[in-house]
Protein backbone atom coordinates (compact mmCIF):
# COMPACT_ATOMS: atom_id res chain seq x y z
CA UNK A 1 106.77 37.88 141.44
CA UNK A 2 103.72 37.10 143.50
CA UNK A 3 100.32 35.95 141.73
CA UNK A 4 98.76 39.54 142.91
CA UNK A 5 102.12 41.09 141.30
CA UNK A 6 101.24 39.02 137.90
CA UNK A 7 98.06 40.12 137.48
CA UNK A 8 98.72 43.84 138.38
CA UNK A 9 101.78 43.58 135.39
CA UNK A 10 98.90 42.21 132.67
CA UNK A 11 96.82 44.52 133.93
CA UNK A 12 99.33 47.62 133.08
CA UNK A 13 100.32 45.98 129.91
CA UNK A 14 96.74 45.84 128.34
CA UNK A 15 95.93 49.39 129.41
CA UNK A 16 99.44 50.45 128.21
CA UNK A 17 98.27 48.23 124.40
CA UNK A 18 94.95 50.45 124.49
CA UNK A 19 97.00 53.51 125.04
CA UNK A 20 98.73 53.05 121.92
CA UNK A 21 96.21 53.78 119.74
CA UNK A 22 94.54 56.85 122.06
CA UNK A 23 96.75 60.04 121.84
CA UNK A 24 94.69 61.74 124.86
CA UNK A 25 96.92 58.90 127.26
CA UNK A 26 100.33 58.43 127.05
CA UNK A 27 101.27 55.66 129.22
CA UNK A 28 102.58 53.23 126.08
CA UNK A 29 105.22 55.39 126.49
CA UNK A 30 108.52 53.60 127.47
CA UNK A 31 109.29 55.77 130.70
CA UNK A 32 105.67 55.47 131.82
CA UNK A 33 105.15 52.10 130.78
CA UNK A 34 108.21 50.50 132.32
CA UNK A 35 107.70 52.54 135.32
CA UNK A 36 104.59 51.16 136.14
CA UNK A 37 105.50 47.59 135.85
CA UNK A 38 108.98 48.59 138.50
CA UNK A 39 105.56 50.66 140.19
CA UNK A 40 103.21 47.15 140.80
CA UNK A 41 106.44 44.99 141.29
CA UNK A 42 108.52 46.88 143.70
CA UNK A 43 111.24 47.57 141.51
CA UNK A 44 109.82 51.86 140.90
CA UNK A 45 114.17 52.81 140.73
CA UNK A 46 114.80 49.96 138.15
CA UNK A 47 111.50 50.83 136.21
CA UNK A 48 112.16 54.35 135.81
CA UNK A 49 116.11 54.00 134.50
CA UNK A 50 114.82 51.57 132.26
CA UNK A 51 111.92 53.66 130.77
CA UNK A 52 114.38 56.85 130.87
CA UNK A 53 116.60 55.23 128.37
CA UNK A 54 114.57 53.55 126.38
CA UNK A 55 112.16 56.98 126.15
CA UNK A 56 115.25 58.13 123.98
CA UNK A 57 114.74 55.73 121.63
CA UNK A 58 111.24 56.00 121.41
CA UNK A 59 111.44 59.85 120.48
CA UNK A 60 112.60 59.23 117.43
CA UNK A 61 109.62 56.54 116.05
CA UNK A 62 106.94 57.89 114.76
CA UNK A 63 104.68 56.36 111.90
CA UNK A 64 105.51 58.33 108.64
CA UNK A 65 102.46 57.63 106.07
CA UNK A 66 102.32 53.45 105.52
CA UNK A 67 105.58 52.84 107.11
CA UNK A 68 104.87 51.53 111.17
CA UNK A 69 107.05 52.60 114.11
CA UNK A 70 108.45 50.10 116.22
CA UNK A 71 105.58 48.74 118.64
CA UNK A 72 107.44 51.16 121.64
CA UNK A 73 104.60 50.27 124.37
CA UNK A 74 105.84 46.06 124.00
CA UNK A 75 109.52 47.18 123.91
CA UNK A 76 108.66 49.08 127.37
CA UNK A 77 106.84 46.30 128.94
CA UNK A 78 108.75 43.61 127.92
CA UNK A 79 112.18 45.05 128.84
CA UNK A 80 110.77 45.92 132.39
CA UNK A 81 109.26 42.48 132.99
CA UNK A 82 112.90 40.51 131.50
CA UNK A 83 115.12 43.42 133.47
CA UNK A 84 113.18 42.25 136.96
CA UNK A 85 112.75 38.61 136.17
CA UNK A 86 116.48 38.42 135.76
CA UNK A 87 117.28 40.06 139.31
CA UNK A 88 120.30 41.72 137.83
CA UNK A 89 119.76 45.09 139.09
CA UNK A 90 121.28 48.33 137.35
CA UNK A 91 123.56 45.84 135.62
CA UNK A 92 120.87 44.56 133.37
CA UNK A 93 119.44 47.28 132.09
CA UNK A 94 121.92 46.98 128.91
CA UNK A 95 121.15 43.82 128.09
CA UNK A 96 117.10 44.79 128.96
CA UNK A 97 117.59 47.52 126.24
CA UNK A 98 119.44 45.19 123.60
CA UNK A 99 116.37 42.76 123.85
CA UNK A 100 114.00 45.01 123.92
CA UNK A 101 114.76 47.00 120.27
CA UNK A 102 114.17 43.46 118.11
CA UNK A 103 110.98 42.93 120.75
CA UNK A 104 109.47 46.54 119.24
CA UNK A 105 110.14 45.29 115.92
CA UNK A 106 108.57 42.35 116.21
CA UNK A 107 105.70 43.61 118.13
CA UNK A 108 104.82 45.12 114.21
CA UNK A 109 103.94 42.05 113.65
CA UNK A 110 101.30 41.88 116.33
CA UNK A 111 100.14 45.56 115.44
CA UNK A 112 99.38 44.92 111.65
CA UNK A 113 97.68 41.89 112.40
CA UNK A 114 94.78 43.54 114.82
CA UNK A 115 94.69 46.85 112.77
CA UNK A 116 93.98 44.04 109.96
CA UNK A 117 91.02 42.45 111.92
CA UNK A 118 90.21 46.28 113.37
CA UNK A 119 89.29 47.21 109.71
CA UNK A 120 86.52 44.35 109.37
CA UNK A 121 85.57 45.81 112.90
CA UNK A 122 84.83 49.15 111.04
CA UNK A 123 82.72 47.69 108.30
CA UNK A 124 80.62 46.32 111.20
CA UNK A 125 80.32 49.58 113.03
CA UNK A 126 79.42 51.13 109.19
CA UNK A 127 76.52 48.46 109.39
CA UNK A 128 74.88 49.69 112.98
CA UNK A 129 75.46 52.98 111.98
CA UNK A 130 72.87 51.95 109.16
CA UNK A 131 71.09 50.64 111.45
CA UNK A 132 70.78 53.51 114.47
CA UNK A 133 72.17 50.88 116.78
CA UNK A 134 74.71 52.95 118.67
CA UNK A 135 74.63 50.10 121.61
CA UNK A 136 76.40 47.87 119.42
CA UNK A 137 78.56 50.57 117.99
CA UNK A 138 80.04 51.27 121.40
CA UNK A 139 80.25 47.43 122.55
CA UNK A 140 82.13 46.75 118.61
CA UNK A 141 84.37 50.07 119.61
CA UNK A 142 85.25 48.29 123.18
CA UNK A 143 86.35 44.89 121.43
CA UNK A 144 88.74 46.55 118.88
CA UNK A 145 90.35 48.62 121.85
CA UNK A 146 90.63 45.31 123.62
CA UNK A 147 92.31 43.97 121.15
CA UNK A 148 95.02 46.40 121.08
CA UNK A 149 95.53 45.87 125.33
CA UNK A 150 95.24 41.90 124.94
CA UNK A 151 98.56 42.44 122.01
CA UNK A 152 100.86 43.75 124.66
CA UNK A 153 99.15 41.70 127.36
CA UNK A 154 99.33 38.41 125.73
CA UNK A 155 102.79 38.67 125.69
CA UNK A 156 103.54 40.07 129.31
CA UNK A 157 101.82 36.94 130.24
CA UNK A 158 103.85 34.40 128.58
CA UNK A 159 107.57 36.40 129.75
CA UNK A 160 105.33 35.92 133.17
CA UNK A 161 105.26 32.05 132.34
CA UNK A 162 108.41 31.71 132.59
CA UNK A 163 109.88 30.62 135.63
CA UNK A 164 111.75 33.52 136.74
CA UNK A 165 114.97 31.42 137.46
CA UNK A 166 115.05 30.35 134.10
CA UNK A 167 115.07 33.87 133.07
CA UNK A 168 117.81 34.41 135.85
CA UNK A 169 119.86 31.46 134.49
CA UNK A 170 119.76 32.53 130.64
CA UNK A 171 120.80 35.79 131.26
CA UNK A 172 124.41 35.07 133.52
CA UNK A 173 124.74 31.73 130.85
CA UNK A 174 125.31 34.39 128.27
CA UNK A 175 129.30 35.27 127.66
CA UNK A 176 130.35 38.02 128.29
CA UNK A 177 131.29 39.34 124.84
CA UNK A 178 127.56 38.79 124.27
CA UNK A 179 126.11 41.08 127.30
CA UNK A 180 128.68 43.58 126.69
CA UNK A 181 128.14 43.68 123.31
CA UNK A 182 124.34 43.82 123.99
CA UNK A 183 125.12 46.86 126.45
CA UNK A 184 127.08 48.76 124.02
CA UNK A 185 124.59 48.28 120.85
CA UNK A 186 121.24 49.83 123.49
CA UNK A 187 123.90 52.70 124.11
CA UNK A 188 124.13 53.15 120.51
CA UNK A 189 120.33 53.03 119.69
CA UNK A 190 119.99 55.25 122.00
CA UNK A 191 122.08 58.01 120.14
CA UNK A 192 120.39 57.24 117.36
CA UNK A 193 117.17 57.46 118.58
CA UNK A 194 118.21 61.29 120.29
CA UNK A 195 119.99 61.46 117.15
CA UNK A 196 116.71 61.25 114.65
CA UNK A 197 114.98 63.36 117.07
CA UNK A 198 117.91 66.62 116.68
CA UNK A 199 117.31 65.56 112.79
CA UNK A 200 113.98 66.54 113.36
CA UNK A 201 114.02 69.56 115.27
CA UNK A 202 117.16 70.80 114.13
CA UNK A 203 117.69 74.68 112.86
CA UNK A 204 120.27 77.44 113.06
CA UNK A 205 118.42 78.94 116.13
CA UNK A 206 118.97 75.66 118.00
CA UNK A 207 122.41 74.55 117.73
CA UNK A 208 123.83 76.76 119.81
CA UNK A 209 121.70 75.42 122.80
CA UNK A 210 122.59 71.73 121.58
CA UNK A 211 126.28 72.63 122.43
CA UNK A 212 125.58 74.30 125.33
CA UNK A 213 123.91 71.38 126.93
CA UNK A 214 126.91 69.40 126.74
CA UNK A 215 129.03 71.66 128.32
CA UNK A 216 126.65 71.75 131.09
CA UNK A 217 126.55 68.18 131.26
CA UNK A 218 130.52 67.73 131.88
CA UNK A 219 129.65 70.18 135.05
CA UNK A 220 129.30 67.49 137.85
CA UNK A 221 128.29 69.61 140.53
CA UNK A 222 125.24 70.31 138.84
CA UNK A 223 121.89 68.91 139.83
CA UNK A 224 119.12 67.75 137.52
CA UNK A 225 117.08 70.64 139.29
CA UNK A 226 120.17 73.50 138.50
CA UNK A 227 120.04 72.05 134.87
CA UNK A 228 116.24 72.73 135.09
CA UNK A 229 116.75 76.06 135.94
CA UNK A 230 119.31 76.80 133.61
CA UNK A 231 116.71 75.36 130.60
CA UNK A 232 114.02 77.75 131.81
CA UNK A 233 115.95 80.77 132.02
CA UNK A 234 117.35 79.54 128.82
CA UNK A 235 114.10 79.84 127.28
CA UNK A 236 112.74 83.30 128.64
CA UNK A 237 115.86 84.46 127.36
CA UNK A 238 115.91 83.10 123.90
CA UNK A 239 111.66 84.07 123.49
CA UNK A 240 112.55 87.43 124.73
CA UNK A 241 115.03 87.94 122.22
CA UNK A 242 112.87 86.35 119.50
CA UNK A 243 109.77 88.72 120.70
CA UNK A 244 112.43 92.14 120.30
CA UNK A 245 113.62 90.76 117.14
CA UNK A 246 110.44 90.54 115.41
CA UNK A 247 109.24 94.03 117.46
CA UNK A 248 112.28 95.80 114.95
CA UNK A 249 113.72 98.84 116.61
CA UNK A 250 111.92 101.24 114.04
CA UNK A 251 109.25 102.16 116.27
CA UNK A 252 111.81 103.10 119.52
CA UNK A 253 110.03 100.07 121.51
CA UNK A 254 106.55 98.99 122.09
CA UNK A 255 104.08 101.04 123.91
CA UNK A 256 102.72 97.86 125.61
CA UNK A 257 105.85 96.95 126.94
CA UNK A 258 105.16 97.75 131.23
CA UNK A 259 109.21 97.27 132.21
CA UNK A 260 108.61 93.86 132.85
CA UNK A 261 109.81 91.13 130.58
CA UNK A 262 109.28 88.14 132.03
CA UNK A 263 105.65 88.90 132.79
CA UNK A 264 105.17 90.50 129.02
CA UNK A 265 106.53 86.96 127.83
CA UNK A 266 104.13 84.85 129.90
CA UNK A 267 101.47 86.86 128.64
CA UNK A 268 102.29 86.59 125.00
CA UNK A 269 102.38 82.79 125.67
């Protein structure tokens, strides 16, 4: 990478680390993230296969009452910047994937210790409050965001510190049971991470579309925009029957129905 290239990574990693605490923008997450940094480097293809993937495992962290998620915006930058660094193409992205799951639970770590210093932050912003000084409320709300960017940028910069070569070399010194085993394991976390999410979302109304999907899927000749298709039509279908279901058939059909269906769904919705 260039020097301009450098800076525009940082850049995207601390506006990806103040993401992560705003819901309103999701770019910490791992399929925008990573394709961002393949965006600024030249790499977009890489960036996006990379964030795809690791967007599956993502799905399935979420922070459940004291217990922290996996830090999913440092996974996504980190395993962009090591995938590019190492110049291994499509072939990397396994081993990107493998290094970035211990990276996201690390990156806790990192999170606890600026939500930490963010609470004495708080106590500060309780003080102006007291005081009507809403200046230095906003400028004390500005350093605790930039304190979550500079924890995912901090890091970016020292991956970017290394000489990319070096990256290069570690990555083809590794034997091969190693890489393969590293490309197997991200293939695993990612079924578990789709995995959690069915847990989650799981009922008897659903299942039937789970199994459909892989049949689908074994279809070759379909595109990604056929299988598109076939998921919205799905769904008209299945909220139609859901809407006639809950209608009964006690009343010998609804007087607002107008003979069409599709448009009496989309304006029910």
């Amino acid at each position: 990478m260039n020097g301009i290239q450098m800076i525009l990574v940082i850049l995207v990693a601390f506006i990806v680390g103040c993401s992560s605490v705003m819901d309103q923008m999701e770019t910490y997450q791992p399929l925008v993230a990573c394709s961002l940094i393949g965006l600024v480097t030249g790499h977009l293809e890489l960036g996006v296969m990379l964030g795809g993937q690791l967007q599956f495992i993502a799905m399935g962290w979420a922070n459940v009452g004291a217990a922290m998620a996996p830090d999913a915006s440092l996974a996504g930058i980190a395993a962009a910047i090591i995938l590019i660094e190492g110049g291994q193409g499509e072939a990397g992205i396994g081993t990107a994937m493998g290094i970035a799951v211990p990276l996201a639970v690390a990156g806790l770590f990192l999170t606890m210790l600026v939500r930490t210093i963010t609470v004495g932050i708080a106590h500060i912003m309780d003080r102006k409050a007291e005081e009507a000084n809403y200046k230095s409320i906003e400028r004390w709300q500005f350093i605790g965001l930039s304190l979550q960017g500079l924890r995912v940028a901090i890091p970016a910069a020292l991956l970017l510190a290394i000489p990319a070569n070096l990256v290069r070399q570690g990555l083809e010194s590794m034997p091969a049971w190693l890489t393969q085993g590293m490309t197997i394991g991200g293939g695993m976390v990612v079924a578990v991470g789709y995995a959690m999410v069915i847990n989650m979302m799981a009922s008897r109304e659903v299942w039937p579309f789970f199994f459909l999907g892989f049949a689908l899927a074994a279809l070759q000749e379909l595109t990604l925009i056929s299988l598109g298709i076939i998921g919205v039509v799905l769904a008209i279908l299945y909220l139609s029957l859901e809407g006639k279901g809950g209608n009964g058939s006690s009343n010998g059909g609804s007087s607002s129905d107008t003979g069409d269906p599709l448009g009496d769904i989309l304006d029910d919705y």
